[in-house]
PDB file of N, CA and C in Angstrom:
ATOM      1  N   UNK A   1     -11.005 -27.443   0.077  1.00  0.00           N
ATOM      2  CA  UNK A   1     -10.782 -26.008   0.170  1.00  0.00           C
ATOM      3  C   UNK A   1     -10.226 -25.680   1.551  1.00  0.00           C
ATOM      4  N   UNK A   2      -9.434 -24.536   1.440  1.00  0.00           N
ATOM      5  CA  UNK A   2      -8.479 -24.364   2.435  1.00  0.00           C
ATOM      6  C   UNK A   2      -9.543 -23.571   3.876  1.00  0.00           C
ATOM      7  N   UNK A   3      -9.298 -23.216   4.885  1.00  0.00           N
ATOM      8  CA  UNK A   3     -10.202 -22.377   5.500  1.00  0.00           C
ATOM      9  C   UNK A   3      -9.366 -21.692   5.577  1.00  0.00           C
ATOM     10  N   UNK A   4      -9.328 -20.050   5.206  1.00  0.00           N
ATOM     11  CA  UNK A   4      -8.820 -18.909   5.556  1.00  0.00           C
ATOM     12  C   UNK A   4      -8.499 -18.387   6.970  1.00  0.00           C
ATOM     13  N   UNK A   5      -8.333 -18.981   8.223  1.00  0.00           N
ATOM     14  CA  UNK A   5      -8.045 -18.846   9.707  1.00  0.00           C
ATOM     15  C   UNK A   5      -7.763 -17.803  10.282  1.00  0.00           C
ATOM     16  N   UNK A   6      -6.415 -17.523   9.347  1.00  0.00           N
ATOM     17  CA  UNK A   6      -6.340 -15.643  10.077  1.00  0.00           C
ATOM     18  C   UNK A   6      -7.005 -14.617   9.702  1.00  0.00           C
ATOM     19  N   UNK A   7      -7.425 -14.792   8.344  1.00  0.00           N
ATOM     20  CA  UNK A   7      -8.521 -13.779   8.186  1.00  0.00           C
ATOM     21  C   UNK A   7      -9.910 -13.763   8.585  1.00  0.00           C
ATOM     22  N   UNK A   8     -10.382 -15.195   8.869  1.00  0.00           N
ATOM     23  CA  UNK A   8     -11.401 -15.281   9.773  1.00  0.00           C
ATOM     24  C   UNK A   8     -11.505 -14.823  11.517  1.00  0.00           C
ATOM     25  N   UNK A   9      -9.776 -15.041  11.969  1.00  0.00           N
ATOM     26  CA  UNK A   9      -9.283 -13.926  12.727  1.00  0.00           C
ATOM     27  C   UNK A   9      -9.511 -12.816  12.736  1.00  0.00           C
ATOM     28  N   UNK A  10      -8.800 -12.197  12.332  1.00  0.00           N
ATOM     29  CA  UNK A  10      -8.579 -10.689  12.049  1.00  0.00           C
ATOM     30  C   UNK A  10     -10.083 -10.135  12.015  1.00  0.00           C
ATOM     31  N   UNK A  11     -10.757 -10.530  10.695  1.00  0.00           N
ATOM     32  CA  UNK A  11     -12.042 -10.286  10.917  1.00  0.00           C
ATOM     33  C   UNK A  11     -13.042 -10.212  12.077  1.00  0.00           C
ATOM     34  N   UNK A  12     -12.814 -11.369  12.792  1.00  0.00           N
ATOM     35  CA  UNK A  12     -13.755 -11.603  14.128  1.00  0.00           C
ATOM     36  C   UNK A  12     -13.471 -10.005  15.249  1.00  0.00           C
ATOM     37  N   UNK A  13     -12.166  -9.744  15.099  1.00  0.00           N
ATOM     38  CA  UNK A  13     -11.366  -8.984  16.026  1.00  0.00           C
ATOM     39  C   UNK A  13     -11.692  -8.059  15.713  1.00  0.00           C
ATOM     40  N   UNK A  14     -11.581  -7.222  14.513  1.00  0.00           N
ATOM     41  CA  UNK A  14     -12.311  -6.337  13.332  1.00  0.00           C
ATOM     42  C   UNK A  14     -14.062  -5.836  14.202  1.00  0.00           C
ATOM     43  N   UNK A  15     -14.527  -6.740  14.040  1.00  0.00           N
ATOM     44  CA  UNK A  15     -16.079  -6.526  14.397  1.00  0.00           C
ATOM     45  C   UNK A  15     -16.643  -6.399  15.601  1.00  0.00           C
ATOM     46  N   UNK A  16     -15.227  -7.407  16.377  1.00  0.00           N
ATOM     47  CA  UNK A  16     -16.501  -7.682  17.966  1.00  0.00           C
ATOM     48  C   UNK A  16     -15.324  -7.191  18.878  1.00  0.00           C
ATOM     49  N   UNK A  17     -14.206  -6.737  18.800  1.00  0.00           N
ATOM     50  CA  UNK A  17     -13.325  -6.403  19.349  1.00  0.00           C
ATOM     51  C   UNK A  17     -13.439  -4.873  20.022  1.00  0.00           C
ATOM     52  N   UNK A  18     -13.482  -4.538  21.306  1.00  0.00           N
ATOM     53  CA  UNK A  18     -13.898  -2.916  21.416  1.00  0.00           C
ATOM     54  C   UNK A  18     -12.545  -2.278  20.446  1.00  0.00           C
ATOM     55  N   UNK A  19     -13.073  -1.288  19.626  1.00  0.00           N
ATOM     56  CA  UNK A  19     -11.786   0.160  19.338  1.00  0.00           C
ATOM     57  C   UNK A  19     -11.268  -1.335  17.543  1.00  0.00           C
ATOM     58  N   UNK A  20     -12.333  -2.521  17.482  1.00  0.00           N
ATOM     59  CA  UNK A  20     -11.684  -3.326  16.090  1.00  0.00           C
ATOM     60  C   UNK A  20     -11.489  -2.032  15.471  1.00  0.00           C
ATOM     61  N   UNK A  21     -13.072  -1.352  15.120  1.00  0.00           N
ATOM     62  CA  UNK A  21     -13.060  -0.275  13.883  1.00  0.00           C
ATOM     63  C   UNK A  21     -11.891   0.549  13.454  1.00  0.00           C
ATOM     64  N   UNK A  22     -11.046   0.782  14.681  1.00  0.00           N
ATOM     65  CA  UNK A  22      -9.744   1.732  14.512  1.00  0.00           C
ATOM     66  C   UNK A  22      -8.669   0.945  13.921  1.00  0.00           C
ATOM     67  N   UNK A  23      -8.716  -0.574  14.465  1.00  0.00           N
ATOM     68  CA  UNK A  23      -7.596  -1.589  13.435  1.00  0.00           C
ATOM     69  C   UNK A  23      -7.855  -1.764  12.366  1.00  0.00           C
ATOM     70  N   UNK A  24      -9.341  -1.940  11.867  1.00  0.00           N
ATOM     71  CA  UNK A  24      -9.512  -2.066  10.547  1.00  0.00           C
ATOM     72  C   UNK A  24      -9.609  -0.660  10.066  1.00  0.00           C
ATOM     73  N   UNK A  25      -9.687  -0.048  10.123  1.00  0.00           N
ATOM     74  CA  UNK A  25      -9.871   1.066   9.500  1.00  0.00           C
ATOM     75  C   UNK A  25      -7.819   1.967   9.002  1.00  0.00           C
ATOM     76  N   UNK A  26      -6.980   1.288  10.144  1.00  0.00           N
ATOM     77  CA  UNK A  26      -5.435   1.327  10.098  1.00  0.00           C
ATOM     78  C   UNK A  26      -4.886   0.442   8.748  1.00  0.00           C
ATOM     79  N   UNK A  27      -5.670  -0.750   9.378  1.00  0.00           N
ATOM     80  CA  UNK A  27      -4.909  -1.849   8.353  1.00  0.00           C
ATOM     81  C   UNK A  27      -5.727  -1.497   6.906  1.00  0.00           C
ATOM     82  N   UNK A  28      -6.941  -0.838   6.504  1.00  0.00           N
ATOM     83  CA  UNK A  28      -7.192  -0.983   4.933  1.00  0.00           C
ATOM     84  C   UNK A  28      -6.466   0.450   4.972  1.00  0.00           C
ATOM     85  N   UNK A  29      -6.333   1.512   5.479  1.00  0.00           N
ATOM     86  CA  UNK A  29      -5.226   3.080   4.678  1.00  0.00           C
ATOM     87  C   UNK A  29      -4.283   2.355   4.228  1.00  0.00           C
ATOM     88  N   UNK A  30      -3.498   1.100   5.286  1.00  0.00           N
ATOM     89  CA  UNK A  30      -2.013   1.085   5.313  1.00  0.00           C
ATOM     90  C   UNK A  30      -1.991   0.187   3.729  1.00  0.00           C
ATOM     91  N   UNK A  31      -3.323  -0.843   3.712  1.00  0.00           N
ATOM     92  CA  UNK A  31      -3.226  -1.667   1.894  1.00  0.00           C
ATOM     93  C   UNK A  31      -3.399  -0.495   1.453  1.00  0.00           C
ATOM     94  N   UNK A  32      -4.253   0.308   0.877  1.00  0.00           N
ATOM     95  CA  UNK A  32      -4.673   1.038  -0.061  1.00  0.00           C
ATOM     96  C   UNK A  32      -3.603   2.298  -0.075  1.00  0.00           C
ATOM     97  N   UNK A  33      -2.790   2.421   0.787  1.00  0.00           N
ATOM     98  CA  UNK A  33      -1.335   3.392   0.714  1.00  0.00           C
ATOM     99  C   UNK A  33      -0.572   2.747   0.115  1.00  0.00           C
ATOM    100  N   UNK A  34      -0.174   1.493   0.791  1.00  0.00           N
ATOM    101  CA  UNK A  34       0.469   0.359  -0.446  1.00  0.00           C
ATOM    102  C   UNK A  34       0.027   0.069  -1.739  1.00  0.00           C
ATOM    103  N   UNK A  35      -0.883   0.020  -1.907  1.00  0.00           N
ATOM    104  CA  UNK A  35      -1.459  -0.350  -3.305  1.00  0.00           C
ATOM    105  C   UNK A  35      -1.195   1.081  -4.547  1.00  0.00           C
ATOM    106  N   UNK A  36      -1.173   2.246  -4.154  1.00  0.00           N
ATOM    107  CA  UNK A  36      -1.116   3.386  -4.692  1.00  0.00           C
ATOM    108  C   UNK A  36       0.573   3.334  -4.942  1.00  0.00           C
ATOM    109  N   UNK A  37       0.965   3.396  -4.200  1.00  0.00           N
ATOM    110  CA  UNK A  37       2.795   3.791  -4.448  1.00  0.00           C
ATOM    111  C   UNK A  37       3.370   2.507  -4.939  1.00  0.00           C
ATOM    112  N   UNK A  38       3.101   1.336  -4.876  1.00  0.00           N
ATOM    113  CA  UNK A  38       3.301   0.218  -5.740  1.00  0.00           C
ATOM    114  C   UNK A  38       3.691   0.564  -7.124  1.00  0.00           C
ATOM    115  N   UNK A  39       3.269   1.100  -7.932  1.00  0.00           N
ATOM    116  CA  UNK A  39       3.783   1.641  -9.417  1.00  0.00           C
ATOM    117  C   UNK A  39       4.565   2.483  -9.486  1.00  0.00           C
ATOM    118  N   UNK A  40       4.733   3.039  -8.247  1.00  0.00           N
ATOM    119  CA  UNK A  40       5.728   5.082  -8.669  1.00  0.00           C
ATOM    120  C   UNK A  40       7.114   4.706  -8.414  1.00  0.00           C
ATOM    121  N   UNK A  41       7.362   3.058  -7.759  1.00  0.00           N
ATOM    122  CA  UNK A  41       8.701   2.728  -7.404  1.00  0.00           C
ATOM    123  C   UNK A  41       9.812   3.123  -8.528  1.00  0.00           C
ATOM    124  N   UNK A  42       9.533   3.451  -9.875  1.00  0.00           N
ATOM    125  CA  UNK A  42      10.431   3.195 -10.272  1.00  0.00           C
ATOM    126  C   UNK A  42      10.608   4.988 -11.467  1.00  0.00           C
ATOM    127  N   UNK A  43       9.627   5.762 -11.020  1.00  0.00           N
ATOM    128  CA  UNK A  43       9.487   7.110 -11.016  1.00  0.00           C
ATOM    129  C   UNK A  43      10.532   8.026 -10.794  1.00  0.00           C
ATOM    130  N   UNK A  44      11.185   9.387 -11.249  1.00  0.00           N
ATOM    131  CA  UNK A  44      12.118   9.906 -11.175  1.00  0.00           C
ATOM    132  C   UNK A  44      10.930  10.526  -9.574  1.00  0.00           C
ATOM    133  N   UNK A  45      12.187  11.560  -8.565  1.00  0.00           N
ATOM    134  CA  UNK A  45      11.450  11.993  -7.671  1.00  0.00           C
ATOM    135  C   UNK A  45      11.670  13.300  -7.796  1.00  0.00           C
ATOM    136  N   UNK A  46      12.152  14.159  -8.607  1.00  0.00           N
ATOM    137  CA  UNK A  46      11.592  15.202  -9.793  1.00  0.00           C
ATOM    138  C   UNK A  46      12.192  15.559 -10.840  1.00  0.00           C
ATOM    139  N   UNK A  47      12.125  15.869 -11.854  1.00  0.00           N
ATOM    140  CA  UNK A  47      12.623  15.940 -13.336  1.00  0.00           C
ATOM    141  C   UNK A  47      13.857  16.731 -13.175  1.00  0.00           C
ATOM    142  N   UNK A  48      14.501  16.194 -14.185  1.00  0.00           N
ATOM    143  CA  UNK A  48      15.543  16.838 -14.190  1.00  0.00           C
ATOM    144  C   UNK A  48      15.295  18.535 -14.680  1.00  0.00           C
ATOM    145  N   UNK A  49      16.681  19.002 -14.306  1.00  0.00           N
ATOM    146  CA  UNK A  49      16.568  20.627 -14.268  1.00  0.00           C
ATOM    147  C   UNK A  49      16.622  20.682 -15.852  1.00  0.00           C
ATOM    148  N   UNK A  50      17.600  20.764 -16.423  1.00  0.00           N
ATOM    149  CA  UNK A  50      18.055  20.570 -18.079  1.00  0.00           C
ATOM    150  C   UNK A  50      18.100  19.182 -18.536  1.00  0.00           C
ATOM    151  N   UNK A  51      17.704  19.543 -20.055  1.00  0.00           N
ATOM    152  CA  UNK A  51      17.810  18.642 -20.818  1.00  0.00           C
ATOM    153  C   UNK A  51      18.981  17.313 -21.051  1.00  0.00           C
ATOM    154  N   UNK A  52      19.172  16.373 -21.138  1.00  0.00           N
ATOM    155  CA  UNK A  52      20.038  15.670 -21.436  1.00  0.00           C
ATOM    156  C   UNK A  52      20.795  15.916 -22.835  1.00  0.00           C
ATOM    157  N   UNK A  53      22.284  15.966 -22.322  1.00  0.00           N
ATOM    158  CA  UNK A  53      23.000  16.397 -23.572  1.00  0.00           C
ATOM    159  C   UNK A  53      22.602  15.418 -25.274  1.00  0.00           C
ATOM    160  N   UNK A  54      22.552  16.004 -26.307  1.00  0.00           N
ATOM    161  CA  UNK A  54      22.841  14.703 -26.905  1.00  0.00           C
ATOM    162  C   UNK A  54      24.129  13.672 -27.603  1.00  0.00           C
ATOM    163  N   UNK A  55      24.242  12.538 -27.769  1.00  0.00           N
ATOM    164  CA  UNK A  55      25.461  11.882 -27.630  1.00  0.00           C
ATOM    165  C   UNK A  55      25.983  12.456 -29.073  1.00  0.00           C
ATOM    166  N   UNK A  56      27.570  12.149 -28.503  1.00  0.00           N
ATOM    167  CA  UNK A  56      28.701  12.561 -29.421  1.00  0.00           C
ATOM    168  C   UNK A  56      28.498  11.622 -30.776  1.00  0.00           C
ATOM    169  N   UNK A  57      28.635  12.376 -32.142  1.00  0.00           N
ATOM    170  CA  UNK A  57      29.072  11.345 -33.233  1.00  0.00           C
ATOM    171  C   UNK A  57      30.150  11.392 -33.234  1.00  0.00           C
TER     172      UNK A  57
END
C-alpha cells in the first residue's frame, strides 16, 4: 500500500500550522465550489427568450 505523503502533508500543516484552520477551511469551499458547478457545465446560462421555431416540411 501506497503512503499518501502529501496529504499526510497538507494535513500535518492543516492542524499544527498557526492560521492551518484558514487553509483548510480555503481549500474544502474551493472542493465543495468545485464539486457543485461540476454538473451545470453544460447548462444554458438563461433560457431562451422565445420559443424555437418549428422545422420546415
Amino acid at each position: 500500500m501506497r503512503t499518501p505523503w502529501g496529504k499526510l502533508g497538507l494535513a500535518a500543516v492543516i492542524l499544527f500550522a498557526p492560521g492551518g484552520f484558514i487553509l483548510g477551511a480555503t481549500l474544502a469551499a474551493n472542493h465543495y465550489r468545485k464539486r457543485a458547478t461540476a454538473g451545470r457545465d453544460d447548462l444554458p446560462e438563461s433560457p431562451p427568450s422565445e420559443p424555437p421555431e418549428p422545422p420546415v416540411a
